[in-house]
PDB file of N, CA and C in Angstrom:
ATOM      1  N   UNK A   1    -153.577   2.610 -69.784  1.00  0.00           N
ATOM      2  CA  UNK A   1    -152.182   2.985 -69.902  1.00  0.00           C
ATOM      3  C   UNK A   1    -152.097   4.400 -70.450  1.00  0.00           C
ATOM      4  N   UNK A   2    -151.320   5.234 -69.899  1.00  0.00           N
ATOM      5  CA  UNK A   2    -150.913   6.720 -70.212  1.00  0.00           C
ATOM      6  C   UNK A   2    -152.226   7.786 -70.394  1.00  0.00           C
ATOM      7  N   UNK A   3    -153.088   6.974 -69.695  1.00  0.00           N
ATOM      8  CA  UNK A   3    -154.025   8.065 -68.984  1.00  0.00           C
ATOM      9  C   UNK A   3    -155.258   8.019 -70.176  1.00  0.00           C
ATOM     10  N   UNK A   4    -154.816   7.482 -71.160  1.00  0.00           N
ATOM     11  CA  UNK A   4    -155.991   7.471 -72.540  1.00  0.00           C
ATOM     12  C   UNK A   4    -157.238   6.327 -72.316  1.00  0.00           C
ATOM     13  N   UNK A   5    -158.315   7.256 -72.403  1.00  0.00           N
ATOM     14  CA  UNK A   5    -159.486   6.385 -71.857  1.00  0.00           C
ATOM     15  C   UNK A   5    -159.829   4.946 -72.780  1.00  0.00           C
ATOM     16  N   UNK A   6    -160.572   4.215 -72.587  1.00  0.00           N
ATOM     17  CA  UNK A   6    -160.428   2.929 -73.351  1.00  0.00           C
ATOM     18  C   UNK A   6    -161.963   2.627 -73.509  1.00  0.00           C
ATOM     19  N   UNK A   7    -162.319   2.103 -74.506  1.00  0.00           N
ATOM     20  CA  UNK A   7    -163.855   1.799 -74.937  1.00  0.00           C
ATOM     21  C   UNK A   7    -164.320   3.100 -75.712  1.00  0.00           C
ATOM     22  N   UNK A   8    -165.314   3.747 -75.239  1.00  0.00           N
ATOM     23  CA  UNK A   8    -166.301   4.941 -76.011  1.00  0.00           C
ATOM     24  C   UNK A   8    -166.093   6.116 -76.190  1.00  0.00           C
ATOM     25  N   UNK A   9    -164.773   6.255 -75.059  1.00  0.00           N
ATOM     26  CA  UNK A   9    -164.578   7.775 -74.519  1.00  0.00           C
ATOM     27  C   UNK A   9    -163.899   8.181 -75.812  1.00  0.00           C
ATOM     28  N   UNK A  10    -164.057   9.427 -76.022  1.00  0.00           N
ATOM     29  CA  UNK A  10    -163.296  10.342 -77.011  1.00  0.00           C
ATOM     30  C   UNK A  10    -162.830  11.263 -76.377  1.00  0.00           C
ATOM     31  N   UNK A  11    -161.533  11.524 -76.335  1.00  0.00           N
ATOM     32  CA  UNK A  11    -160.974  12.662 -75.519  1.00  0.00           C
ATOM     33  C   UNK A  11    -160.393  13.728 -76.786  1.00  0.00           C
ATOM     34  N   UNK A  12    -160.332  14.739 -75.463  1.00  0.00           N
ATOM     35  CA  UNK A  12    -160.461  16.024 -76.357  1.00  0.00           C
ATOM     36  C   UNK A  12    -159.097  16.756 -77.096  1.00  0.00           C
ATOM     37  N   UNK A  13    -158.267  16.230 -75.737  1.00  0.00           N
ATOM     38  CA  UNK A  13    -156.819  16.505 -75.674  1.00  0.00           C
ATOM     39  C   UNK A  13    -156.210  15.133 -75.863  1.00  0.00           C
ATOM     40  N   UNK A  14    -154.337  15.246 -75.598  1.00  0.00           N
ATOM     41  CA  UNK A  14    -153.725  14.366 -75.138  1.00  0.00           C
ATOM     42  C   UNK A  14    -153.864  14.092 -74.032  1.00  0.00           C
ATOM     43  N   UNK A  15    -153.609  12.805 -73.020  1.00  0.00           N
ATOM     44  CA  UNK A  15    -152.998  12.685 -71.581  1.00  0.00           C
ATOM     45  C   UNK A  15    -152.141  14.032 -70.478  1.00  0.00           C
ATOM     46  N   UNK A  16    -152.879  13.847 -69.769  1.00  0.00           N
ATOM     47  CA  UNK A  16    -152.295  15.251 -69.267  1.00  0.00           C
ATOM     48  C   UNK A  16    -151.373  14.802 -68.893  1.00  0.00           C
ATOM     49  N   UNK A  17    -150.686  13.651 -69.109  1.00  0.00           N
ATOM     50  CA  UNK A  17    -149.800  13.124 -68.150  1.00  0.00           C
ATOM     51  C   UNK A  17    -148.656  13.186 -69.109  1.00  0.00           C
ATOM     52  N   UNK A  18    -148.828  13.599 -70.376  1.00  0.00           N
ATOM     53  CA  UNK A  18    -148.064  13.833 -71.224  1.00  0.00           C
ATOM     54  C   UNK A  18    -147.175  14.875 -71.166  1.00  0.00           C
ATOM     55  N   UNK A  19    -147.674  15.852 -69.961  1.00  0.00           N
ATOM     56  CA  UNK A  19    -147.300  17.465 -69.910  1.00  0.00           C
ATOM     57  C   UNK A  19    -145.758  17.500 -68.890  1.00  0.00           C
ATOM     58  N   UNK A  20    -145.483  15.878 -68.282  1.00  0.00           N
ATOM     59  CA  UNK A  20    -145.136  15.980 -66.984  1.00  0.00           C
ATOM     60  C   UNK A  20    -143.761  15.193 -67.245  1.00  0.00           C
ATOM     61  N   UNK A  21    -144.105  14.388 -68.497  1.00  0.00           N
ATOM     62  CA  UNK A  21    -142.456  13.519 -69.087  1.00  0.00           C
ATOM     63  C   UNK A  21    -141.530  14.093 -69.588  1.00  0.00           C
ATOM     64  N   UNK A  22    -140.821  13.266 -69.771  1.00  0.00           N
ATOM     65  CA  UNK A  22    -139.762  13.721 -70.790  1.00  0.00           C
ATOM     66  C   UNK A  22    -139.918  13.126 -72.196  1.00  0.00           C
ATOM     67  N   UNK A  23    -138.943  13.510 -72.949  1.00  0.00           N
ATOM     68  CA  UNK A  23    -139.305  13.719 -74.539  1.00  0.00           C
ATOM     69  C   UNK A  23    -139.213  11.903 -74.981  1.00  0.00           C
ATOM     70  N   UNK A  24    -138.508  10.778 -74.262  1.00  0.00           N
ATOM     71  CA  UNK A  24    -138.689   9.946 -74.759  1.00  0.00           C
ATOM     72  C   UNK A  24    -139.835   9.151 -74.086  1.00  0.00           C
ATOM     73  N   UNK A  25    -140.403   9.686 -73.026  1.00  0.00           N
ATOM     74  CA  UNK A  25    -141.554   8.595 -72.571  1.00  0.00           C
ATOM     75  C   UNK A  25    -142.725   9.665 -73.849  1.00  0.00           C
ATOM     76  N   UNK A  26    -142.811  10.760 -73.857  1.00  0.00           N
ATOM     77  CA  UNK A  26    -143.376  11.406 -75.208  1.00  0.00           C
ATOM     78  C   UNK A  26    -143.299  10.622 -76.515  1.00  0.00           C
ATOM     79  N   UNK A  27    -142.106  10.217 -77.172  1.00  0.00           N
ATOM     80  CA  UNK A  27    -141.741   9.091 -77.867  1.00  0.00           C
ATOM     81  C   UNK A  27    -142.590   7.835 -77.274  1.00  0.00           C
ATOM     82  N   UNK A  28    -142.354   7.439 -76.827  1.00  0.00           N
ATOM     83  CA  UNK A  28    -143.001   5.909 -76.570  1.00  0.00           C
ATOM     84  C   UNK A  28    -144.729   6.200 -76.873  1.00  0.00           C
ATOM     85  N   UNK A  29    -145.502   7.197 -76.012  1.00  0.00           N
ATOM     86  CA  UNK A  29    -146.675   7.418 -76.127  1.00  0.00           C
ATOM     87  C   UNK A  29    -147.390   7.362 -77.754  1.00  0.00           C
ATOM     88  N   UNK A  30    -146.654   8.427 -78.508  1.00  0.00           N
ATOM     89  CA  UNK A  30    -146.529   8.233 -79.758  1.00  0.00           C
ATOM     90  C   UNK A  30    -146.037   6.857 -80.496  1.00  0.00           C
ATOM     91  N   UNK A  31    -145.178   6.887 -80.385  1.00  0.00           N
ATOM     92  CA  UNK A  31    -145.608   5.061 -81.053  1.00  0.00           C
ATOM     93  C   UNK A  31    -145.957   4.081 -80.958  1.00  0.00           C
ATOM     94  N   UNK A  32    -146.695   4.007 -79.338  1.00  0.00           N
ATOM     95  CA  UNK A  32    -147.484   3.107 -79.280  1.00  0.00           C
ATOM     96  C   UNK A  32    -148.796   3.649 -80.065  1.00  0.00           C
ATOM     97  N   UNK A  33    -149.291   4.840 -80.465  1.00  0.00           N
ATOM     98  CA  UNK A  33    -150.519   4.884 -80.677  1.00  0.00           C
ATOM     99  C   UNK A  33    -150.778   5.648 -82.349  1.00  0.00           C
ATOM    100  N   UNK A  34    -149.321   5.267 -82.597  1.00  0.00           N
ATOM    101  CA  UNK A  34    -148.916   5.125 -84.130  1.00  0.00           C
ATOM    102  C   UNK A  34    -149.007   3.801 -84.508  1.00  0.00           C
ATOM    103  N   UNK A  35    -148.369   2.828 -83.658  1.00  0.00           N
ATOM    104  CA  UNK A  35    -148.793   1.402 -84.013  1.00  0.00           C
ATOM    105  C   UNK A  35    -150.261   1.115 -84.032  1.00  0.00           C
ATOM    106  N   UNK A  36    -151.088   1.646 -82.877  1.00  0.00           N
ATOM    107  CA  UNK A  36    -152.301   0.851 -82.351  1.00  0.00           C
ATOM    108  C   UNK A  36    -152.981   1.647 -83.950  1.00  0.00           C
ATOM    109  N   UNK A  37    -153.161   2.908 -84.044  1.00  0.00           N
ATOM    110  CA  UNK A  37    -153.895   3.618 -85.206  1.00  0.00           C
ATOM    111  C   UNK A  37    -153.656   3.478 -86.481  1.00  0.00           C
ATOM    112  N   UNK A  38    -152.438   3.493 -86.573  1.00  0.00           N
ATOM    113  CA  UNK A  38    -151.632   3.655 -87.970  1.00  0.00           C
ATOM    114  C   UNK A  38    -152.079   2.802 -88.927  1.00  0.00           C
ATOM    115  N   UNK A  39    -151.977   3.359 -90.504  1.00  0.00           N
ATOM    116  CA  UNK A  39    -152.623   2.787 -91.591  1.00  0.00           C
ATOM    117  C   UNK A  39    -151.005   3.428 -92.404  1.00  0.00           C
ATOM    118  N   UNK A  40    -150.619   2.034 -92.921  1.00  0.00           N
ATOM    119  CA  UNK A  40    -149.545   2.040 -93.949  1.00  0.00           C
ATOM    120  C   UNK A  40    -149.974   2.008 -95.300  1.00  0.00           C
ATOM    121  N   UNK A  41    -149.860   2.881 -96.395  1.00  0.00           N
ATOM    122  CA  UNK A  41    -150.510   2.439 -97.869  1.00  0.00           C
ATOM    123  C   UNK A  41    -148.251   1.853 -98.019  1.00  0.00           C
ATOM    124  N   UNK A  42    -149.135   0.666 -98.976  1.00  0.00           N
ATOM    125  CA  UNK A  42    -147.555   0.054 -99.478  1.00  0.00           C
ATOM    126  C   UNK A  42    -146.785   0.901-100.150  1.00  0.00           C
ATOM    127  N   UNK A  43    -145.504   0.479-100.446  1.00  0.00           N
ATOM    128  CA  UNK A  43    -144.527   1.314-100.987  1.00  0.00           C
ATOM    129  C   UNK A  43    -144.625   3.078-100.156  1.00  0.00           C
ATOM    130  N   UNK A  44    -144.959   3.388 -98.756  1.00  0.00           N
ATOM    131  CA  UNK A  44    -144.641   4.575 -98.268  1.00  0.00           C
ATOM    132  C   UNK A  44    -144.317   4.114 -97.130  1.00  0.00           C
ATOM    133  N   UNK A  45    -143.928   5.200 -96.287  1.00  0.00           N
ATOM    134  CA  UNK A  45    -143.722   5.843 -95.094  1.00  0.00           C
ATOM    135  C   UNK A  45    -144.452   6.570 -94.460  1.00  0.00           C
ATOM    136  N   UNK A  46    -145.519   7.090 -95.354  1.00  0.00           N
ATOM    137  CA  UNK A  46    -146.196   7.711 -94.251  1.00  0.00           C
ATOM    138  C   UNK A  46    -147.233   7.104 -93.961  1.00  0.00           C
ATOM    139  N   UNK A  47    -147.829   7.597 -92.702  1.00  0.00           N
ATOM    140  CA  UNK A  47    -148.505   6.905 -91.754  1.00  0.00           C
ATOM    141  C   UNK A  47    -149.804   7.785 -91.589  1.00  0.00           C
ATOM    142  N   UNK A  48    -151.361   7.384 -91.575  1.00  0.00           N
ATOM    143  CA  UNK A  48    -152.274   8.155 -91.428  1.00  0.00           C
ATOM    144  C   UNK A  48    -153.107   7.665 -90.023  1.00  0.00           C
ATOM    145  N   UNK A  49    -152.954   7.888 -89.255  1.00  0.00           N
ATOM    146  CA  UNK A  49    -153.804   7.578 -87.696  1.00  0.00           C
ATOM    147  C   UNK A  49    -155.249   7.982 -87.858  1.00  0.00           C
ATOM    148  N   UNK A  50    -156.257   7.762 -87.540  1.00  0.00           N
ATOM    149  CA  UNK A  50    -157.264   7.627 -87.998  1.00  0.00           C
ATOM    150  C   UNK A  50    -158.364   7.133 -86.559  1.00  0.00           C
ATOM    151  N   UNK A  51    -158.585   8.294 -85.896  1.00  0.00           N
ATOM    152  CA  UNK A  51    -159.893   7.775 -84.518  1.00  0.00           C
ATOM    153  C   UNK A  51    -160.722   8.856 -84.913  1.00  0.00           C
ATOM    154  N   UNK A  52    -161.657   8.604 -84.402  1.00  0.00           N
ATOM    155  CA  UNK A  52    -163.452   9.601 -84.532  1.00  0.00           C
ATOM    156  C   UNK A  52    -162.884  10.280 -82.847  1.00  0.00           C
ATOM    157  N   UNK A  53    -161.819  10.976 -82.972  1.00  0.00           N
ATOM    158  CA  UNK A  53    -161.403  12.243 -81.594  1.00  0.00           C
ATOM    159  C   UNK A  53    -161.827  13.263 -82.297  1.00  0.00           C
ATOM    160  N   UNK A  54    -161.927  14.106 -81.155  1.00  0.00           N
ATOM    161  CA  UNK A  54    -161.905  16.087 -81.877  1.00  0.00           C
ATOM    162  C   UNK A  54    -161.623  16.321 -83.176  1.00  0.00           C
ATOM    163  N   UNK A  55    -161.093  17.909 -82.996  1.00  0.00           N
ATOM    164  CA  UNK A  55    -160.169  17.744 -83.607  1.00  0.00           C
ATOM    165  C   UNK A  55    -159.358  18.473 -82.780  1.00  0.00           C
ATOM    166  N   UNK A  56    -159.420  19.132 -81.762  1.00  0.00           N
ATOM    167  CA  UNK A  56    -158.453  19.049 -80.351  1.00  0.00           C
ATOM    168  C   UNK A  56    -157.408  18.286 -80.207  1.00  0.00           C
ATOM    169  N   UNK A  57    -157.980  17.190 -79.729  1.00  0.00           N
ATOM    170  CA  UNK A  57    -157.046  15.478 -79.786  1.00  0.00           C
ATOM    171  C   UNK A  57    -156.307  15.756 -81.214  1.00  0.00           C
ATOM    172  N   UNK A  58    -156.780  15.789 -82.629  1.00  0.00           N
ATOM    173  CA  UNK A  58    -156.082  15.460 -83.685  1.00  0.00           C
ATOM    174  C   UNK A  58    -154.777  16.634 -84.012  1.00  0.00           C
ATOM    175  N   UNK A  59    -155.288  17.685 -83.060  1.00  0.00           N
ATOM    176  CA  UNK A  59    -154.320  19.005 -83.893  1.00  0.00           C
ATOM    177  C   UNK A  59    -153.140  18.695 -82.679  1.00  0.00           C
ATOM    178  N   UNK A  60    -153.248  18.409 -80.967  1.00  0.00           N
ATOM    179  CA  UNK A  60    -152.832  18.322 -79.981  1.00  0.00           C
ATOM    180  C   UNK A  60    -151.610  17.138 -80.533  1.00  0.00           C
ATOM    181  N   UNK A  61    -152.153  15.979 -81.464  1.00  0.00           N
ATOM    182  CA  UNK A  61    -151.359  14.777 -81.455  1.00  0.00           C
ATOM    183  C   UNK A  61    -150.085  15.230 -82.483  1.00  0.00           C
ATOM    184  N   UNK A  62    -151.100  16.147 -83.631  1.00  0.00           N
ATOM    185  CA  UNK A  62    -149.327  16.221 -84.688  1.00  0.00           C
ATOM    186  C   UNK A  62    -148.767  17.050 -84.304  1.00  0.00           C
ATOM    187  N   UNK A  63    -149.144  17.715 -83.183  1.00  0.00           N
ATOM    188  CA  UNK A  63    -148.085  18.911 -82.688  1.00  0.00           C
ATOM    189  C   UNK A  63    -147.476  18.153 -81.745  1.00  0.00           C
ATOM    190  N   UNK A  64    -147.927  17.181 -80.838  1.00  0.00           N
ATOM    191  CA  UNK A  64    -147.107  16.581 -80.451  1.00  0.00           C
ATOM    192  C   UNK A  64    -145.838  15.717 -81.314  1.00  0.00           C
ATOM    193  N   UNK A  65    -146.585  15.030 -82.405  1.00  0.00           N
ATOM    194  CA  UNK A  65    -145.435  14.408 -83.321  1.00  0.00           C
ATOM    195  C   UNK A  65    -144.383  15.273 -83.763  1.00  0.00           C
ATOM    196  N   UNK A  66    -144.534  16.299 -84.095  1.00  0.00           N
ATOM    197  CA  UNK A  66    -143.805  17.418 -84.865  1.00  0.00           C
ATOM    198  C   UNK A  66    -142.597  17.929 -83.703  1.00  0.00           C
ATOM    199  N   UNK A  67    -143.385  18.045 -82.532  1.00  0.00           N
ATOM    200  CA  UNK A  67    -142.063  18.993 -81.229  1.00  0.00           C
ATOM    201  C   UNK A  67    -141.068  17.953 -80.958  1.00  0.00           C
ATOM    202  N   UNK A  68    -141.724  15.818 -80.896  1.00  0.00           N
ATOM    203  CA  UNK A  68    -140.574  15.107 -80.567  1.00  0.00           C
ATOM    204  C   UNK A  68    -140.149  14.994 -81.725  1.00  0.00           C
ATOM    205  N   UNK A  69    -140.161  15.019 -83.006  1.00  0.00           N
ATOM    206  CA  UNK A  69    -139.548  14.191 -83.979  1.00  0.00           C
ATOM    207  C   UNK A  69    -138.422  15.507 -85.129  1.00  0.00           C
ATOM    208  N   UNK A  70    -138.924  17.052 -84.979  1.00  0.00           N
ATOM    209  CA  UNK A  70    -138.898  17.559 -85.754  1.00  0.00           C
ATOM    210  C   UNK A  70    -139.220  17.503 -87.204  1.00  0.00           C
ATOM    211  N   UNK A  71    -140.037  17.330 -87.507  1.00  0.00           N
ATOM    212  CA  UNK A  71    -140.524  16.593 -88.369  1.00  0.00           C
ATOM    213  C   UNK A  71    -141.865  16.966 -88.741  1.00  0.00           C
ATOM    214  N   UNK A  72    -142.895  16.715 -90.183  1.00  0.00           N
ATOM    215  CA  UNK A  72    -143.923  17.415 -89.782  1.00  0.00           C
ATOM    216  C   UNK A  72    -145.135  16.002 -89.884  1.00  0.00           C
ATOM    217  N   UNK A  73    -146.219  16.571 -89.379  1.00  0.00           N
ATOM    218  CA  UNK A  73    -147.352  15.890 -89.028  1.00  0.00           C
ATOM    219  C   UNK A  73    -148.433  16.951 -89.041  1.00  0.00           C
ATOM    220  N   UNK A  74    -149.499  16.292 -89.912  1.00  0.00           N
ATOM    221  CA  UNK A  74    -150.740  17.159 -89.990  1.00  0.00           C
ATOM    222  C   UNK A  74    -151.935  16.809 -89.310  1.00  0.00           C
ATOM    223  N   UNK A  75    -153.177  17.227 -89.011  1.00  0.00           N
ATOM    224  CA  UNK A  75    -153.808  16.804 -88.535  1.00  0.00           C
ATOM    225  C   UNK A  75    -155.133  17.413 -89.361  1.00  0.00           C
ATOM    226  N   UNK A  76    -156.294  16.432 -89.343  1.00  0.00           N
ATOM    227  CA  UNK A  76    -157.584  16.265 -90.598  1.00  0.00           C
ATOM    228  C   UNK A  76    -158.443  16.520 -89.228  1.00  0.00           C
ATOM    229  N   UNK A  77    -160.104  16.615 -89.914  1.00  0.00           N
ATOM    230  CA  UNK A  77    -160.660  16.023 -89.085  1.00  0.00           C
ATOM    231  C   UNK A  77    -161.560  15.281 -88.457  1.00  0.00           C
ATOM    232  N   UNK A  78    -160.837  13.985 -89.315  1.00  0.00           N
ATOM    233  CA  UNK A  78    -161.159  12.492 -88.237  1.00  0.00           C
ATOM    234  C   UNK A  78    -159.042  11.726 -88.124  1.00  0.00           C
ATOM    235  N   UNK A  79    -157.933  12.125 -88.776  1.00  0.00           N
ATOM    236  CA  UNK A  79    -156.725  11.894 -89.094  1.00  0.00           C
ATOM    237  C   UNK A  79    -155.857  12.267 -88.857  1.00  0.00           C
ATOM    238  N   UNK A  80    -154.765  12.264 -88.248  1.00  0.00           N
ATOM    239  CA  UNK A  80    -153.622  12.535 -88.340  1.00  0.00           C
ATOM    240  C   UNK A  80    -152.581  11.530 -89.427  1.00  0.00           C
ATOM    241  N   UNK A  81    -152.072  12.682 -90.183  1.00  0.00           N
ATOM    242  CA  UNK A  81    -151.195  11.848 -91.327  1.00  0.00           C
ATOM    243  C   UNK A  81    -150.023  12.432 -90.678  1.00  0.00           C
ATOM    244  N   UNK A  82    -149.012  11.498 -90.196  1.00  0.00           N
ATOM    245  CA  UNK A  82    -147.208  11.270 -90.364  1.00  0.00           C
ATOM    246  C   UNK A  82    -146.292  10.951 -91.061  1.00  0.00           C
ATOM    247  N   UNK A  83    -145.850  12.584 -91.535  1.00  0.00           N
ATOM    248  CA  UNK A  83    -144.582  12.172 -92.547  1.00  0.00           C
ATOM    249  C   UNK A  83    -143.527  11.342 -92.479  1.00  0.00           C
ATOM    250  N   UNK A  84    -143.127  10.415 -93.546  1.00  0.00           N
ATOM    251  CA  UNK A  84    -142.409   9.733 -93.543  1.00  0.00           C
ATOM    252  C   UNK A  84    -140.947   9.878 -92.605  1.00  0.00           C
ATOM    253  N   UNK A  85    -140.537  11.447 -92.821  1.00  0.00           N
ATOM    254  CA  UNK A  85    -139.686  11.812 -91.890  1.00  0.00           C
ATOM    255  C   UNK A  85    -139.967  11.639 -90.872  1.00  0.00           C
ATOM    256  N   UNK A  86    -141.089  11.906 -90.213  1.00  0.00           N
ATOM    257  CA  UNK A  86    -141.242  12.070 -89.077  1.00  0.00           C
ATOM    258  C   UNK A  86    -141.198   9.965 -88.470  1.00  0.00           C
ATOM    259  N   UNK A  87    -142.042   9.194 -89.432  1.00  0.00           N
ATOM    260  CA  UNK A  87    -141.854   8.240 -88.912  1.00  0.00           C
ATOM    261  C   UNK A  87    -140.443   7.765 -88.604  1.00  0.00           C
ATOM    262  N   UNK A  88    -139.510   7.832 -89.362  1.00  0.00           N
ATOM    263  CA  UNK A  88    -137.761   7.765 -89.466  1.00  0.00           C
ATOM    264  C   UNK A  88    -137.332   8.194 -88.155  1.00  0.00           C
ATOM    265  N   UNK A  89    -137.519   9.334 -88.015  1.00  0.00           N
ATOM    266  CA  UNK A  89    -137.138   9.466 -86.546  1.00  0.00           C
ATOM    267  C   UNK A  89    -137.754   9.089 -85.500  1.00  0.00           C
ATOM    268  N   UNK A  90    -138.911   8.300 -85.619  1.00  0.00           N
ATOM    269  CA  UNK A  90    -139.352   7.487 -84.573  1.00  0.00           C
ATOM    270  C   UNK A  90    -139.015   6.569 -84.209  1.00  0.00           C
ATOM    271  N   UNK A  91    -138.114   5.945 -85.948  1.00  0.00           N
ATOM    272  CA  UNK A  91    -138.253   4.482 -85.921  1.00  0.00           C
ATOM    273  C   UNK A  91    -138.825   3.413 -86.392  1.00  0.00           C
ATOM    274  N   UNK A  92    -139.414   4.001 -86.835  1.00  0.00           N
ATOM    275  CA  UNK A  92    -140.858   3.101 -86.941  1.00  0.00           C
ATOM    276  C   UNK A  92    -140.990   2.737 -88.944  1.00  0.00           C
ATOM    277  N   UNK A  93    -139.979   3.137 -89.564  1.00  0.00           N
ATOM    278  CA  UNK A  93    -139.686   2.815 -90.758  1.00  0.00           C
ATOM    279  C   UNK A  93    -138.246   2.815 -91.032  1.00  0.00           C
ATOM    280  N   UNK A  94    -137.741   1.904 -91.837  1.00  0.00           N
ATOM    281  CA  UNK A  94    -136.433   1.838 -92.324  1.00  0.00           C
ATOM    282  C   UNK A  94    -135.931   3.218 -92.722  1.00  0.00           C
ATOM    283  N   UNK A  95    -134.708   3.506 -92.591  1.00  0.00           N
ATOM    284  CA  UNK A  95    -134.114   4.797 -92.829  1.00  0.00           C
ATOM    285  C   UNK A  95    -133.733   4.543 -94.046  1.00  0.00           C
TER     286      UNK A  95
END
């Protein structure tokens, strides 16, 4: 699904197929793979995603989080951490 390889592969980038949507199938991509990754510490909002990708993939993903959500998102490198804001406007935490 959305072009992201499955099993061993580590990709370098996002889905190129990412380049070709619009901002809410962009949304969806992102939170499905905020759900599938995501690590909640209790009492927060923010969200730390966490795959052995690049750091291509990791800098590619919070810039992606950051352009749909306005919002910021950093990227480590083995992590992407999502600010609480940024989750809010996903959705993906109580406002």
């Amino acid at each position: 699904v959305w072009g992201v390889p499955v099993g061993e592969a580590r990709p370098a980038e996002l889905p190129v197929l990412l380049e070709s949507v619009d901002t809410s199938s962009r949304e969806a991509f992102l939170k499905a793979y905020i759900r599938h990754r995501g690590t909640n510490l209790p009492e927060k909002a923010t969200t730390t995603c966490r795959a052995a990708y690049p750091r291509g993939f990791q800098s590619a993903f919070a810039e992606a989080v950051s352009e749909v959500t306005g919002e910021r998102a950093s990227a480590g490198s083995d992590a992407v951490t999502v600010s609480a804001a940024a989750m809010r406007n996903l959705g993906l935490v109580e406002k």
